[in-house]
Protein backbone atom coordinates (compact mmCIF):
# COMPACT_ATOMS: atom_id res chain seq x y z
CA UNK A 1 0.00 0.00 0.00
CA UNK A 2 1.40 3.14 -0.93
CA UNK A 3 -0.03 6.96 0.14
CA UNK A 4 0.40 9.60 -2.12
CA UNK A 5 -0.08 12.67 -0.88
CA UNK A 6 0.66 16.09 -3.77
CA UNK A 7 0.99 19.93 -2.72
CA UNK A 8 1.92 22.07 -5.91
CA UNK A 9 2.59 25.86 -5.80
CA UNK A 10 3.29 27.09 -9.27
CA UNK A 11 6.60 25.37 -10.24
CA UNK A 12 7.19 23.64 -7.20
CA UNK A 13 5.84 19.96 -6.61
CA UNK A 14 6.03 18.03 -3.10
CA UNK A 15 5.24 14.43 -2.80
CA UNK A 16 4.79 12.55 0.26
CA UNK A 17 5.22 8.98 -0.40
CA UNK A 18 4.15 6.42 2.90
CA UNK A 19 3.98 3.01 2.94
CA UNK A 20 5.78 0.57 0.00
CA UNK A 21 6.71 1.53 -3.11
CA UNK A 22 7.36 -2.04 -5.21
CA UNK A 23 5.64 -3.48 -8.38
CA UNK A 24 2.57 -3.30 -6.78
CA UNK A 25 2.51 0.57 -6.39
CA UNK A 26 5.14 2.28 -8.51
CA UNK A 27 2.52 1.96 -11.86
CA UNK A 28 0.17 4.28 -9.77
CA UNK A 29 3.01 6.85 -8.77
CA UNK A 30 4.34 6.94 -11.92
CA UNK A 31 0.76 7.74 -13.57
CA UNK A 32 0.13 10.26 -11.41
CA UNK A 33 3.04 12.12 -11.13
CA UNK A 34 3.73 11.65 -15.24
CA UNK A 35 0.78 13.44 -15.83
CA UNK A 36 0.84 17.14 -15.34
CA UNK A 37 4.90 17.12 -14.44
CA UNK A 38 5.56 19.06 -17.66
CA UNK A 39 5.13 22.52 -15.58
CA UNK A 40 7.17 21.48 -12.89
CA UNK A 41 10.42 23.26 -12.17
CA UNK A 42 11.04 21.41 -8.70
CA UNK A 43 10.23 18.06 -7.71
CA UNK A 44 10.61 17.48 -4.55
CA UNK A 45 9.58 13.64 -3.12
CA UNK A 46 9.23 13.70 0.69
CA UNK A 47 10.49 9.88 2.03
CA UNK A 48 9.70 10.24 5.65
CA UNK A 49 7.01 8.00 5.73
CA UNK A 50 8.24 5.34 3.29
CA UNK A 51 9.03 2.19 4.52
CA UNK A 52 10.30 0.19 1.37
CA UNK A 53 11.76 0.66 -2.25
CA UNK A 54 11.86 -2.30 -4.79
CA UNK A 55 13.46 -2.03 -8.34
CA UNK A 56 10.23 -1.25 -9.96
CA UNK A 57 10.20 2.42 -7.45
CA UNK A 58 13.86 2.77 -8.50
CA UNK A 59 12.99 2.32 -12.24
CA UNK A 60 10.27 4.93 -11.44
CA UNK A 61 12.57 7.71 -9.36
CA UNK A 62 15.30 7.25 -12.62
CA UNK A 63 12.76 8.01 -15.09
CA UNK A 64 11.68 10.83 -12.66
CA UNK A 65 14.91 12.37 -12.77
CA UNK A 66 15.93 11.83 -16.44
CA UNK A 67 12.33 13.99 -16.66
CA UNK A 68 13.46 16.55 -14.54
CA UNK A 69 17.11 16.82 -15.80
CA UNK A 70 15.91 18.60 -18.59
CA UNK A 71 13.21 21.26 -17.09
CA UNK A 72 14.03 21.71 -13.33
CA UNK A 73 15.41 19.74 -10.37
CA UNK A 74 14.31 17.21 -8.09
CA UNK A 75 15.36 16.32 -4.41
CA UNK A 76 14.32 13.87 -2.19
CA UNK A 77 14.10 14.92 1.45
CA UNK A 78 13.97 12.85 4.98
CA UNK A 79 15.27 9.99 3.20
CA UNK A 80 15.13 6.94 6.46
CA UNK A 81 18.13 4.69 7.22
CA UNK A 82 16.98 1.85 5.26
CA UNK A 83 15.71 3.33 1.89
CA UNK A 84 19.27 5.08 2.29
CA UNK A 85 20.93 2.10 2.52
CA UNK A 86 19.40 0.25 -0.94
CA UNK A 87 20.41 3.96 -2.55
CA UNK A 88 24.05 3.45 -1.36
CA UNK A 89 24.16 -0.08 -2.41
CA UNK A 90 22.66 0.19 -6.04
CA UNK A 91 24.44 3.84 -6.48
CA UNK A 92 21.55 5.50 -6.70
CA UNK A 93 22.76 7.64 -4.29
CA UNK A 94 25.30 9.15 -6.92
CA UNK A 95 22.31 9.83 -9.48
CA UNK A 96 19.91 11.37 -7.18
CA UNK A 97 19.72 14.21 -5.41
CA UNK A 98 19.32 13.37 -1.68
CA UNK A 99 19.16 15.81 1.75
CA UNK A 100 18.17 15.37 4.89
């Protein structure tokens, strides 16, 4: 079960992601955030209530950023211990932009 939760002024985008993001739930994240992205400038993807990332949410944040590389940024904030760790290990953490 993932929560979605979306706040956009103007440019700026926040997500709050809680609960798992795996096969099950990265289709619906990455429906909802591809549409209506193209007027983003920030993305910003708030982690601090997101317990678990599998491949399929990885393959999801990549295309996410590739997105973003070319019209704005995107960070992802509060960032917990052990979605940290999976970053770190699959160098994600060298590809994405991470604080807090």
């Amino acid at each position: 079960m993932l929560n979605i939760t979306k706040t956009q002024n103007e440019g700026n985008l926040t997500v709050k992601l809680a609960g798992r993001l795996d096969t099950t739930t990265a289709p619906d994240l990455e429906s909802q955030l591809k549409d209506g992205i193209e007027s983003v400038k920030d993305l910003v993807l708030d982690f601090k209530d997101l317990d678990y990332i599998s491949s399929a949410g990885l393959r999801v944040l990549l295309s996410l950023q590739k997105i973003m590389n070319a019209q704005g940024s995107m960070k992802l904030i509060n960032v917990g211990e052990v979605i940290q760790e999976i970053f770190d290990v699959t160098g994600f953490s060298d590809i994405l932009t991470i604080e807090g």
